[in-house]
PDB file of N, CA and C in Angstrom:
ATOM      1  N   UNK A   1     -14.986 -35.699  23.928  1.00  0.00           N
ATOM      2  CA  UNK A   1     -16.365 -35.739  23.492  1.00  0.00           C
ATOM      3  C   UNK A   1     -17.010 -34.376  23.761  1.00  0.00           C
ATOM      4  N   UNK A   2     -17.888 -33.951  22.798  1.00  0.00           N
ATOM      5  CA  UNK A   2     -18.196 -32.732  22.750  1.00  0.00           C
ATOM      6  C   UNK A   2     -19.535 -33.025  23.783  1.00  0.00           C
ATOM      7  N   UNK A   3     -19.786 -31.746  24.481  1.00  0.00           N
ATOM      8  CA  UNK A   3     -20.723 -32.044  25.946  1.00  0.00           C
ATOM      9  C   UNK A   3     -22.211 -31.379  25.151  1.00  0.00           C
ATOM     10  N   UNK A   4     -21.683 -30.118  24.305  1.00  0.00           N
ATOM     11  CA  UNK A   4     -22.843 -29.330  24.069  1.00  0.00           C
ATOM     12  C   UNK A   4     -23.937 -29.556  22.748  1.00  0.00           C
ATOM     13  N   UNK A   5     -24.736 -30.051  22.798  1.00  0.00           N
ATOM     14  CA  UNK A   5     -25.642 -30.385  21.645  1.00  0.00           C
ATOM     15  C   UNK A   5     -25.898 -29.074  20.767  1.00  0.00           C
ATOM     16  N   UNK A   6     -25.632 -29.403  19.268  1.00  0.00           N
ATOM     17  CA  UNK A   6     -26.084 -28.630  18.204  1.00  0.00           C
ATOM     18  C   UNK A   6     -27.460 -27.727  18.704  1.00  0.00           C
ATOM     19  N   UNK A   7     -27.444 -26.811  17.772  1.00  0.00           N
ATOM     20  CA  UNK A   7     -28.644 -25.939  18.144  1.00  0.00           C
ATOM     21  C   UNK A   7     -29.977 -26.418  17.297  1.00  0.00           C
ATOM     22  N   UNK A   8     -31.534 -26.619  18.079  1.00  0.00           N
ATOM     23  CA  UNK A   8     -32.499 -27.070  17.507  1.00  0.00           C
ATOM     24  C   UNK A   8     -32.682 -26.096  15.600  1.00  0.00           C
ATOM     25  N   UNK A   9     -32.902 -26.916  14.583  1.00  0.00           N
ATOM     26  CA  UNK A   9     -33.727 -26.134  13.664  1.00  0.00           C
ATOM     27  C   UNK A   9     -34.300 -24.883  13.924  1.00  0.00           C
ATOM     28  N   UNK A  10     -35.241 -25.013  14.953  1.00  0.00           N
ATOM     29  CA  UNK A  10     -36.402 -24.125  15.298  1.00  0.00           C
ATOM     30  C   UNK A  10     -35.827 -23.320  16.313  1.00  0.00           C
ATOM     31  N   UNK A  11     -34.514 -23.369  16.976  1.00  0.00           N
ATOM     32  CA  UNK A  11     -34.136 -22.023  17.793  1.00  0.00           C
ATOM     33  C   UNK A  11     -32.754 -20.768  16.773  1.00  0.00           C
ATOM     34  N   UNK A  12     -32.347 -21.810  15.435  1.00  0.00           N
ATOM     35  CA  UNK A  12     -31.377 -21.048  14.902  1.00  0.00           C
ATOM     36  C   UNK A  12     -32.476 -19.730  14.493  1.00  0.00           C
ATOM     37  N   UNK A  13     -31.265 -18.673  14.213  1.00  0.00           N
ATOM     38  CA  UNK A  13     -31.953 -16.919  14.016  1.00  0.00           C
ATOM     39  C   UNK A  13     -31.796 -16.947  12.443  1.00  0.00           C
ATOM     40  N   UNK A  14     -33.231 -16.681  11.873  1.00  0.00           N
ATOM     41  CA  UNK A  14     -33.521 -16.618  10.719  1.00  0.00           C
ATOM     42  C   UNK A  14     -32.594 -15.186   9.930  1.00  0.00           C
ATOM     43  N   UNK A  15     -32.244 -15.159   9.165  1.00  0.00           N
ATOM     44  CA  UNK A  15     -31.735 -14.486   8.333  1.00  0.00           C
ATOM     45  C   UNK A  15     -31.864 -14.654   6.746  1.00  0.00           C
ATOM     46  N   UNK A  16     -31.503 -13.203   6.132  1.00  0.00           N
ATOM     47  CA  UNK A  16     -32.161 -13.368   4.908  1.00  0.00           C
ATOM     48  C   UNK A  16     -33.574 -13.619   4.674  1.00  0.00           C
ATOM     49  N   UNK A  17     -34.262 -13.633   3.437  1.00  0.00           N
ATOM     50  CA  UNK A  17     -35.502 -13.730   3.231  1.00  0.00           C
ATOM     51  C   UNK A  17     -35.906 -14.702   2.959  1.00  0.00           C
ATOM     52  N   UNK A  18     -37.234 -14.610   3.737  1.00  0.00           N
ATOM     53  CA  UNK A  18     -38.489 -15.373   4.077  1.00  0.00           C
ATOM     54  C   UNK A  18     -38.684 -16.984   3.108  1.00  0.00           C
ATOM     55  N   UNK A  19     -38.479 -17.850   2.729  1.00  0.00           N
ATOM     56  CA  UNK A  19     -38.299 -19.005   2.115  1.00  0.00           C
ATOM     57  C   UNK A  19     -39.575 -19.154   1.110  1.00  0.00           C
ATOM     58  N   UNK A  20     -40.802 -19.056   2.105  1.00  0.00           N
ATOM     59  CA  UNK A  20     -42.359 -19.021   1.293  1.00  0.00           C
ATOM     60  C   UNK A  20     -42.500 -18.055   0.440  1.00  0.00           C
ATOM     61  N   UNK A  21     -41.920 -16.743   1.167  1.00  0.00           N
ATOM     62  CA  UNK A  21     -41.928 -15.289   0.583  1.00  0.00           C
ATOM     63  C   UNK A  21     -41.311 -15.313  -1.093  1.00  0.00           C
ATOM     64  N   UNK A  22     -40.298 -16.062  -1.138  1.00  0.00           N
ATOM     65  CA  UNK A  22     -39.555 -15.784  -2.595  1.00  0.00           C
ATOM     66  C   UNK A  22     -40.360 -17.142  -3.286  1.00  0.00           C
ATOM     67  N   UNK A  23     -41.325 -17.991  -3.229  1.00  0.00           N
ATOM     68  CA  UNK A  23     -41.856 -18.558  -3.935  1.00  0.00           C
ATOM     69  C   UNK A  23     -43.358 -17.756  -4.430  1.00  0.00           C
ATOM     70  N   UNK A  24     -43.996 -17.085  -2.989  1.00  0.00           N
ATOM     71  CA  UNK A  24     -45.008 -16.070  -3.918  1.00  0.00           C
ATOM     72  C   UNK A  24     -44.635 -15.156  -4.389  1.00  0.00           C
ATOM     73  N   UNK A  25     -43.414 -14.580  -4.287  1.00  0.00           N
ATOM     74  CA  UNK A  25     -43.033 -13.351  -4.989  1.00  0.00           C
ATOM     75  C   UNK A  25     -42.681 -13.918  -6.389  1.00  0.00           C
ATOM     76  N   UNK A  26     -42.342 -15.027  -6.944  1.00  0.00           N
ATOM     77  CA  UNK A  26     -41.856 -15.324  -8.213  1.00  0.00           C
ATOM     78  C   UNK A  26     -43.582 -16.070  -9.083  1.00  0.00           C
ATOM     79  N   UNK A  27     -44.137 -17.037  -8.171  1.00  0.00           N
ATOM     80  CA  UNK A  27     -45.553 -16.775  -8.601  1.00  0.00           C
ATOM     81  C   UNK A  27     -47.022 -15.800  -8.752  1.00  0.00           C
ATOM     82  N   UNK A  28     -46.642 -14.866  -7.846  1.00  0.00           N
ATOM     83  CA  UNK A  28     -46.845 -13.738  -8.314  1.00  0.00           C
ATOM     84  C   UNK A  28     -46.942 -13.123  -9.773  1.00  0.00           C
ATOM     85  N   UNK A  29     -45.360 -12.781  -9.497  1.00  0.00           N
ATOM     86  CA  UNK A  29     -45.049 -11.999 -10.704  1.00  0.00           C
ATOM     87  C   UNK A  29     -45.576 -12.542 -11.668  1.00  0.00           C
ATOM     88  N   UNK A  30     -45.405 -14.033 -11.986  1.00  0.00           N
ATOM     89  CA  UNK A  30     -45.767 -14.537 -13.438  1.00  0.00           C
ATOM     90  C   UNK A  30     -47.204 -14.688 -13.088  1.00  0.00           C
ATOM     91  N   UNK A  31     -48.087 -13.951 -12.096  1.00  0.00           N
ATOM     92  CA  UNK A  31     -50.002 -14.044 -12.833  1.00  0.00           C
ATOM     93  C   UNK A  31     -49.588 -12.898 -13.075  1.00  0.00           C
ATOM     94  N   UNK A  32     -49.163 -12.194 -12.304  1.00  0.00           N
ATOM     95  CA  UNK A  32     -49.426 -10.472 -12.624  1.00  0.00           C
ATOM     96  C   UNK A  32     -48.760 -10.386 -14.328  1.00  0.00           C
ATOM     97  N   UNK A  33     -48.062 -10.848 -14.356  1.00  0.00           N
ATOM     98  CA  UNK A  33     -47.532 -10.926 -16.333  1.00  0.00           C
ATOM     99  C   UNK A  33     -48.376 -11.036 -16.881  1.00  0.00           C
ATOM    100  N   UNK A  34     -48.728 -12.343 -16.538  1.00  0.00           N
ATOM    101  CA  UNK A  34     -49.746 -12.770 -17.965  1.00  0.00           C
ATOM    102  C   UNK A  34     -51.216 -11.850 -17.818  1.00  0.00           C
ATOM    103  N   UNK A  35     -51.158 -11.462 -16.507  1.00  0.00           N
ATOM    104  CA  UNK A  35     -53.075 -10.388 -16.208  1.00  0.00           C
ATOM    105  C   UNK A  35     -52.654  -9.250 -17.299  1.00  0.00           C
ATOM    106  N   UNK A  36     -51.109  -8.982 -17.219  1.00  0.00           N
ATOM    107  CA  UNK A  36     -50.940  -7.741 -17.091  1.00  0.00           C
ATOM    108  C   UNK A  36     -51.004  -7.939 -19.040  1.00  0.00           C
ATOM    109  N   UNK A  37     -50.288  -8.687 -19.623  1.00  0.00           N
ATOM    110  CA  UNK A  37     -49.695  -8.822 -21.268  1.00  0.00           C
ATOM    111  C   UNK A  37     -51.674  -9.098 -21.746  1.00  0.00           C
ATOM    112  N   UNK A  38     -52.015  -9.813 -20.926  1.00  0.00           N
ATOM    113  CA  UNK A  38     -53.921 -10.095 -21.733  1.00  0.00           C
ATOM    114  C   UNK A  38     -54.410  -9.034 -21.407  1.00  0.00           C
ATOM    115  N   UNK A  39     -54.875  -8.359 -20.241  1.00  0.00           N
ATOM    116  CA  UNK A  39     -55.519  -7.289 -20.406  1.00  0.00           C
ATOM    117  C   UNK A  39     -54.894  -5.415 -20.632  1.00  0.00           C
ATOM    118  N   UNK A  40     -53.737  -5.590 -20.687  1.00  0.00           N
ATOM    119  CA  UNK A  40     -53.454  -4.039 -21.089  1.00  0.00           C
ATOM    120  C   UNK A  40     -52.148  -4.235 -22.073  1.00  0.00           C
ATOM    121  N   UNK A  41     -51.073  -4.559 -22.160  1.00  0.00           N
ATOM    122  CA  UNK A  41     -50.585  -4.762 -23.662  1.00  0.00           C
ATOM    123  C   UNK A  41     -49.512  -6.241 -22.980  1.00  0.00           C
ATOM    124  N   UNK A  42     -49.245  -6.577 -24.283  1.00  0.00           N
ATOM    125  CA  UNK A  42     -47.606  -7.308 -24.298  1.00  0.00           C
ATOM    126  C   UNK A  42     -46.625  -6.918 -23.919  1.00  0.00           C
ATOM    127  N   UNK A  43     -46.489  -5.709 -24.089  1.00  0.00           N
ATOM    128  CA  UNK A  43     -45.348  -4.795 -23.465  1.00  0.00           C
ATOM    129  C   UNK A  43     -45.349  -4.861 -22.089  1.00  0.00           C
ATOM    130  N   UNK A  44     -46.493  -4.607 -21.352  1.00  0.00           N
ATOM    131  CA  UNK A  44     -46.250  -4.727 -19.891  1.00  0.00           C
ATOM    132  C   UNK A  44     -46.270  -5.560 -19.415  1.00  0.00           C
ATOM    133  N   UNK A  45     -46.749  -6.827 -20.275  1.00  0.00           N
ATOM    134  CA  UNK A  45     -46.685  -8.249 -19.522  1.00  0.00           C
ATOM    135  C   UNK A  45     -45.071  -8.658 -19.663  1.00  0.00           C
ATOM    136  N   UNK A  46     -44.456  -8.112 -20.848  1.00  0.00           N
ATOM    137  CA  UNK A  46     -43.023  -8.548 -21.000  1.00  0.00           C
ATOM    138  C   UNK A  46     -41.894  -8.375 -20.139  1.00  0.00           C
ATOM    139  N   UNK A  47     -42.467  -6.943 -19.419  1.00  0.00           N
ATOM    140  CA  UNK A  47     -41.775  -5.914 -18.391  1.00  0.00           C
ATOM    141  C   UNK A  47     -41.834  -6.679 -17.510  1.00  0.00           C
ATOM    142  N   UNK A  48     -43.283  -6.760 -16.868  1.00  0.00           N
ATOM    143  CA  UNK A  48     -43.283  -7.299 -15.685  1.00  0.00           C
ATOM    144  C   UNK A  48     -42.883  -8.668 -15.448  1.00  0.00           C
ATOM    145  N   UNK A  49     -42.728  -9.801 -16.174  1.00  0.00           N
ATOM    146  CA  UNK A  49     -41.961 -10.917 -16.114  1.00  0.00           C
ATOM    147  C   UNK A  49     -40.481 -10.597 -16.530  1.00  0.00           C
ATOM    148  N   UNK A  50     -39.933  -9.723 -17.010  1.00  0.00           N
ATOM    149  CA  UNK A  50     -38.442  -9.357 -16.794  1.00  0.00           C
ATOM    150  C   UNK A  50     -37.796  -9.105 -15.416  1.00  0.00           C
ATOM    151  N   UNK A  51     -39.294  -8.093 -14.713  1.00  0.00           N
ATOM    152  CA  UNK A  51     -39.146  -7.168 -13.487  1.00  0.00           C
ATOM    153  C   UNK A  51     -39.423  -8.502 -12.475  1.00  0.00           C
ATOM    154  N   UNK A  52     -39.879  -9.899 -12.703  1.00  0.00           N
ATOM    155  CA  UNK A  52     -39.908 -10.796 -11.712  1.00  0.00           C
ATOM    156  C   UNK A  52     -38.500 -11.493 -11.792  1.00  0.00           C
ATOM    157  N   UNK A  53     -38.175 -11.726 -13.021  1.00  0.00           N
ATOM    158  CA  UNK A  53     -36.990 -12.459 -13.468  1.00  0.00           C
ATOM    159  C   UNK A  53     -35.777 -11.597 -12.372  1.00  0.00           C
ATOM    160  N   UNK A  54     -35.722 -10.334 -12.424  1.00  0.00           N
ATOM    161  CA  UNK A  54     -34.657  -9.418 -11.853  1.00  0.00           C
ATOM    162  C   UNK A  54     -34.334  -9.881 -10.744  1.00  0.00           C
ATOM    163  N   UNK A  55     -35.988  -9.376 -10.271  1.00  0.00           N
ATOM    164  CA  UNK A  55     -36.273  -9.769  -8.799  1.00  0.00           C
ATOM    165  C   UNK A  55     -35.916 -10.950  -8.310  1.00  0.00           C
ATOM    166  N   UNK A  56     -35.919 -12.053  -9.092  1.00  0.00           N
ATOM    167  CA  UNK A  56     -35.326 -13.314  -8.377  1.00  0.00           C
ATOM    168  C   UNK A  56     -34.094 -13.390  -8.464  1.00  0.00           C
ATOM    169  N   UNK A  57     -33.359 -12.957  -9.489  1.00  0.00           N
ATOM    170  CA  UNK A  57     -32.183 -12.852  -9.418  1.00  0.00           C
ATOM    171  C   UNK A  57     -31.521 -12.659  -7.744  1.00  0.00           C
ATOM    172  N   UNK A  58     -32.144 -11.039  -7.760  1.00  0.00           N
ATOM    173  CA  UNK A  58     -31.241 -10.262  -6.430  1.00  0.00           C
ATOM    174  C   UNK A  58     -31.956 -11.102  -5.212  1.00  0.00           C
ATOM    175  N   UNK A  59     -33.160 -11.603  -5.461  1.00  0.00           N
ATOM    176  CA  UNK A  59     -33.817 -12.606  -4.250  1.00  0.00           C
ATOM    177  C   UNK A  59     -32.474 -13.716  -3.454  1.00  0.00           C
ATOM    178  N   UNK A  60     -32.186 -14.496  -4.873  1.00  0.00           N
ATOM    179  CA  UNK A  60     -30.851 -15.756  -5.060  1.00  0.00           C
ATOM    180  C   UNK A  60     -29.800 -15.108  -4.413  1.00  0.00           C
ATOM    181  N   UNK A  61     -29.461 -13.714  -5.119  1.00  0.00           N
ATOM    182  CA  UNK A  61     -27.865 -13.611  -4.149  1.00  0.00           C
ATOM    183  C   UNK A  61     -28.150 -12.993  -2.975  1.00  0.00           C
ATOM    184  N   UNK A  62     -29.219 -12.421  -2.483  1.00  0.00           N
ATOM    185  CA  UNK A  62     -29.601 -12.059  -1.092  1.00  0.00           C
ATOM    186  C   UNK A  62     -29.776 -13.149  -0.238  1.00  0.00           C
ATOM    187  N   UNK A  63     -29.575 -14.137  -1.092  1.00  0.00           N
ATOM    188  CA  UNK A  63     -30.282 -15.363   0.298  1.00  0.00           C
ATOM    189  C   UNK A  63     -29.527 -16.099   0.256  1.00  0.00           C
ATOM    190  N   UNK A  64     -28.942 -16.336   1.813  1.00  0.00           N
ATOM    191  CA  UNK A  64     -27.412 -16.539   2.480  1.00  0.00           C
ATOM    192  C   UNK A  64     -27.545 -18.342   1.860  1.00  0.00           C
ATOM    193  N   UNK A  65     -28.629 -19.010   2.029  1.00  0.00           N
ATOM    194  CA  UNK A  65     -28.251 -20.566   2.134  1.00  0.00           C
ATOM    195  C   UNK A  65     -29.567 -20.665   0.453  1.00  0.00           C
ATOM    196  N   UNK A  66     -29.611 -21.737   0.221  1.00  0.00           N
ATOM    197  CA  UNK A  66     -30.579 -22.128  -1.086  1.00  0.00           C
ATOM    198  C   UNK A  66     -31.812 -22.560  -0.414  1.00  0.00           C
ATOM    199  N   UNK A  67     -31.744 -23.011   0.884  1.00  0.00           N
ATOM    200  CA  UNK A  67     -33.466 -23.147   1.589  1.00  0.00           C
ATOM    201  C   UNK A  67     -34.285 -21.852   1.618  1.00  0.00           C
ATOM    202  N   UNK A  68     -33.574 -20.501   1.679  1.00  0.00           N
ATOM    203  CA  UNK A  68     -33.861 -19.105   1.899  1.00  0.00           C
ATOM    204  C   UNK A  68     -34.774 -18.933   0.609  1.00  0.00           C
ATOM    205  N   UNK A  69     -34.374 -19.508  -0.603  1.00  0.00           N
ATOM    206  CA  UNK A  69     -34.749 -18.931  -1.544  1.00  0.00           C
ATOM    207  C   UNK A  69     -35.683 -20.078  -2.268  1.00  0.00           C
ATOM    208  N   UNK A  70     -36.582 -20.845  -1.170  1.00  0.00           N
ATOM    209  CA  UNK A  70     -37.440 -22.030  -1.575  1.00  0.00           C
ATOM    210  C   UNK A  70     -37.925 -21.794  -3.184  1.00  0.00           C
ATOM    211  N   UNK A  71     -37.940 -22.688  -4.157  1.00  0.00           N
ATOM    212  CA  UNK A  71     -38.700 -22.528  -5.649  1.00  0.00           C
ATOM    213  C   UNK A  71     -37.906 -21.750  -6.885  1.00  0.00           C
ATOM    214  N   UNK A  72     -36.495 -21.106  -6.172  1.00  0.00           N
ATOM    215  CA  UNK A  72     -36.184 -19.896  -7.147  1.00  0.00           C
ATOM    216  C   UNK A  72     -34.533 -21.133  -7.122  1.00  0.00           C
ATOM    217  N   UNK A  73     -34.453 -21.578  -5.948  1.00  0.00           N
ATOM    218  CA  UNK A  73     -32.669 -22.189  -6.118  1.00  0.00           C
ATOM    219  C   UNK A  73     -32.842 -23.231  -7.015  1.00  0.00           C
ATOM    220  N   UNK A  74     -32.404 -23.371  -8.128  1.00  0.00           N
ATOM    221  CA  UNK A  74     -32.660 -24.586  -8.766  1.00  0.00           C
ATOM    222  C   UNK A  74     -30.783 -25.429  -9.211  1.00  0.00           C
ATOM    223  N   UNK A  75     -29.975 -24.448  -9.339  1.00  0.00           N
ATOM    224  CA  UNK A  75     -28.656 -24.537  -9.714  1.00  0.00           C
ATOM    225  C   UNK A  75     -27.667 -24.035  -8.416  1.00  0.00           C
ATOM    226  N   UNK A  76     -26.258 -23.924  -8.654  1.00  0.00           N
ATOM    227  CA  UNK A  76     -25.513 -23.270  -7.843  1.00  0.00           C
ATOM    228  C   UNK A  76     -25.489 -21.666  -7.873  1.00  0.00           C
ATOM    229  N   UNK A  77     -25.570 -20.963  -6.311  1.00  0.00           N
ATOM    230  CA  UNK A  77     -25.870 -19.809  -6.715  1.00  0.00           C
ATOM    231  C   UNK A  77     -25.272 -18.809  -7.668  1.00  0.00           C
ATOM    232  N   UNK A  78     -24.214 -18.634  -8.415  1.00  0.00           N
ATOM    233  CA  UNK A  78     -23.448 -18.170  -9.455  1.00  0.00           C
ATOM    234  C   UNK A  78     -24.726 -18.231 -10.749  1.00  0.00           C
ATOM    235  N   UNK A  79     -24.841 -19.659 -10.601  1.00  0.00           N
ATOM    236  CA  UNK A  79     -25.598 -19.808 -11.811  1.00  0.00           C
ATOM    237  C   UNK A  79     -27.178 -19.506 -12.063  1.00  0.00           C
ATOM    238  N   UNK A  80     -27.811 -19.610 -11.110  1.00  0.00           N
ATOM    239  CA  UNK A  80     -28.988 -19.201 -10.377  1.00  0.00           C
ATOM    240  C   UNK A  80     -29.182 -17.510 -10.837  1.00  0.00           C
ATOM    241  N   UNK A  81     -28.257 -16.934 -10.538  1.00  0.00           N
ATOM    242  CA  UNK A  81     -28.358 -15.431 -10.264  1.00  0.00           C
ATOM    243  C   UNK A  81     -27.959 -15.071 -11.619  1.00  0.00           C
ATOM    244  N   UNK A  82     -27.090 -15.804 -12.392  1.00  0.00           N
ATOM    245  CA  UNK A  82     -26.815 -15.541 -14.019  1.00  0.00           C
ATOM    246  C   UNK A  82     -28.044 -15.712 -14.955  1.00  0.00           C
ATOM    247  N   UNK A  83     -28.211 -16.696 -14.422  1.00  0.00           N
ATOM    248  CA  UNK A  83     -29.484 -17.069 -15.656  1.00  0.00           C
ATOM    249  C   UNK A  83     -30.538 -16.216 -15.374  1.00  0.00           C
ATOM    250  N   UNK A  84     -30.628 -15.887 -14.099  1.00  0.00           N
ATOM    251  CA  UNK A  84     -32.567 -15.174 -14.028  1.00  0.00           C
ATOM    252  C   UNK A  84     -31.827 -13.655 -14.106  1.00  0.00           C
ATOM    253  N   UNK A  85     -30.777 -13.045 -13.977  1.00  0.00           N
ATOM    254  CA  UNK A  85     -30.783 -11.657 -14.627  1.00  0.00           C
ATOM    255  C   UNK A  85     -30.666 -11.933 -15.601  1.00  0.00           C
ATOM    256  N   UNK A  86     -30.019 -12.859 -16.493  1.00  0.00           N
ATOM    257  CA  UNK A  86     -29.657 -12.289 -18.189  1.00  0.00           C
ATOM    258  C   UNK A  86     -31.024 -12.858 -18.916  1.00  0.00           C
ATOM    259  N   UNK A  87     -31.627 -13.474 -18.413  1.00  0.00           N
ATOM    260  CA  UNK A  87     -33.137 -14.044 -18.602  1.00  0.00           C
ATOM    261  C   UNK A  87     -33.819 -12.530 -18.917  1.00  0.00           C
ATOM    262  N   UNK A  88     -33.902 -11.931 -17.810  1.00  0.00           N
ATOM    263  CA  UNK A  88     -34.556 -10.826 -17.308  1.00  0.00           C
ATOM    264  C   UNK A  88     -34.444  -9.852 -18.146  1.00  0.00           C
ATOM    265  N   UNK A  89     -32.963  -8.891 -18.258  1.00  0.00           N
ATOM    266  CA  UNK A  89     -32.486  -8.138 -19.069  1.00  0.00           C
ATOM    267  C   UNK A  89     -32.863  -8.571 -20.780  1.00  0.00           C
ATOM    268  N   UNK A  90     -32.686  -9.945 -21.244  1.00  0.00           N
ATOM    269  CA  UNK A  90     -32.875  -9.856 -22.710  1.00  0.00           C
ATOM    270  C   UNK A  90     -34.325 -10.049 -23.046  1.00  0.00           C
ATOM    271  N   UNK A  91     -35.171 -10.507 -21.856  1.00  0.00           N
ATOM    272  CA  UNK A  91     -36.686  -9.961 -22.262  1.00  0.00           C
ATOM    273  C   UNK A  91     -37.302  -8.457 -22.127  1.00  0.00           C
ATOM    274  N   UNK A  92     -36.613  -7.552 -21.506  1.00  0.00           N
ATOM    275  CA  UNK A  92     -36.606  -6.514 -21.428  1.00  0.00           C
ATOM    276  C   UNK A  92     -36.129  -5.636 -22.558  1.00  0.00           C
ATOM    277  N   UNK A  93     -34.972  -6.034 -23.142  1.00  0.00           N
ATOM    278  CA  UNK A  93     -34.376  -5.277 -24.514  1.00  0.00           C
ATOM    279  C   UNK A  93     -35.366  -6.097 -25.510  1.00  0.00           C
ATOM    280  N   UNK A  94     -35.627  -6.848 -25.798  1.00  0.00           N
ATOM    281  CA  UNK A  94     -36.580  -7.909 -26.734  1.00  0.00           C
ATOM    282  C   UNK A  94     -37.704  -6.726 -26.687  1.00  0.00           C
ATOM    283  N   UNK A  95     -38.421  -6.936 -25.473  1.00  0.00           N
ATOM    284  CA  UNK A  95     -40.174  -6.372 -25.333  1.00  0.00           C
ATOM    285  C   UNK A  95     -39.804  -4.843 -25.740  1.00  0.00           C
ATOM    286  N   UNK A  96     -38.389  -3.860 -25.588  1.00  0.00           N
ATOM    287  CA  UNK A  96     -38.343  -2.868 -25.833  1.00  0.00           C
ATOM    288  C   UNK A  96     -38.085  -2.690 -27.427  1.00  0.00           C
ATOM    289  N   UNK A  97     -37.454  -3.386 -28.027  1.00  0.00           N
ATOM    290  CA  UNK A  97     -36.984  -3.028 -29.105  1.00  0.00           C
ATOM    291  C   UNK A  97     -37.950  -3.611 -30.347  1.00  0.00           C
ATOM    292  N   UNK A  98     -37.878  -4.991 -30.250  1.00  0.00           N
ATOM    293  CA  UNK A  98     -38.870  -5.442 -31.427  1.00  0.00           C
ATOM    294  C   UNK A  98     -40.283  -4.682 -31.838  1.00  0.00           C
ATOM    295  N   UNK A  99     -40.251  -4.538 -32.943  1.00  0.00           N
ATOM    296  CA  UNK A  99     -41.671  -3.613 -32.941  1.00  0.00           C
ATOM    297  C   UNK A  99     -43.243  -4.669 -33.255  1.00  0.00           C
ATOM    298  N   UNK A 100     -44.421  -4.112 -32.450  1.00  0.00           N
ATOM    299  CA  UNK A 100     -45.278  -4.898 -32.396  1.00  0.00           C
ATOM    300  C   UNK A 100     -46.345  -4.465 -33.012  1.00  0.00           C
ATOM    301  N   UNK A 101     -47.303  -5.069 -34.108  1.00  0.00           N
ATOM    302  CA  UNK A 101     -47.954  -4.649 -34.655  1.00  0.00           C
ATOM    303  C   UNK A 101     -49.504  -5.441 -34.264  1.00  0.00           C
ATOM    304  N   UNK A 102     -50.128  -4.380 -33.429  1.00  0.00           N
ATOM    305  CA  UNK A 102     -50.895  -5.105 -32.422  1.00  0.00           C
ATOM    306  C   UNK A 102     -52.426  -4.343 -32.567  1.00  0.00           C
TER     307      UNK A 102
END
């Protein structure tokens, strides 16, 4: 019989990023998009929700367990980190290339 009790929740050593942190960093980004696409163009609102999309990406594979990455883990991390870069990247070639007549 094992003598030594598991370690409390609240004494394990946090690692990786902040859990709350990657849910305002991804709600964030998407006000700052839409502030950004209504008051100064589409183009930068397109950017900057690409540039959140990225960001969650590298958020997902930076963060050792899926509690780390509260609001952003929705799948297995492979898939998690696939979808929000290639998300990211083809709104970025999209907002760059299509031409806008504005």
């Amino acid at each position: 019989m094992n003598s030594q009790r598991p370690a409390h929740v609240a004494t394990v050593v946090h690692t990786g990023p902040d859990p709350r942190r990657s849910m305002l960093y991804a709600s964030t980004g998407v006000v700052v998009s839409v502030v950004l696409g209504m008051m100064v163009s589409m183009l930068m609102g397109s950017l900057a929700l690409a540039a959140t999309l990225i960001g969650c990406a590298i958020w997902r594979a930076k963060a050792d367990r899926a509690t780390r990455a509260a609001g952003i883990a929705v799948r297995s991390r492979g898939v998690d980190i696939f979808l929000y870069a290639a998300t990211g990247i083809a709104i970025a070639i999209l907002a760059l290339t299509v031409p806008y007549q504005g």
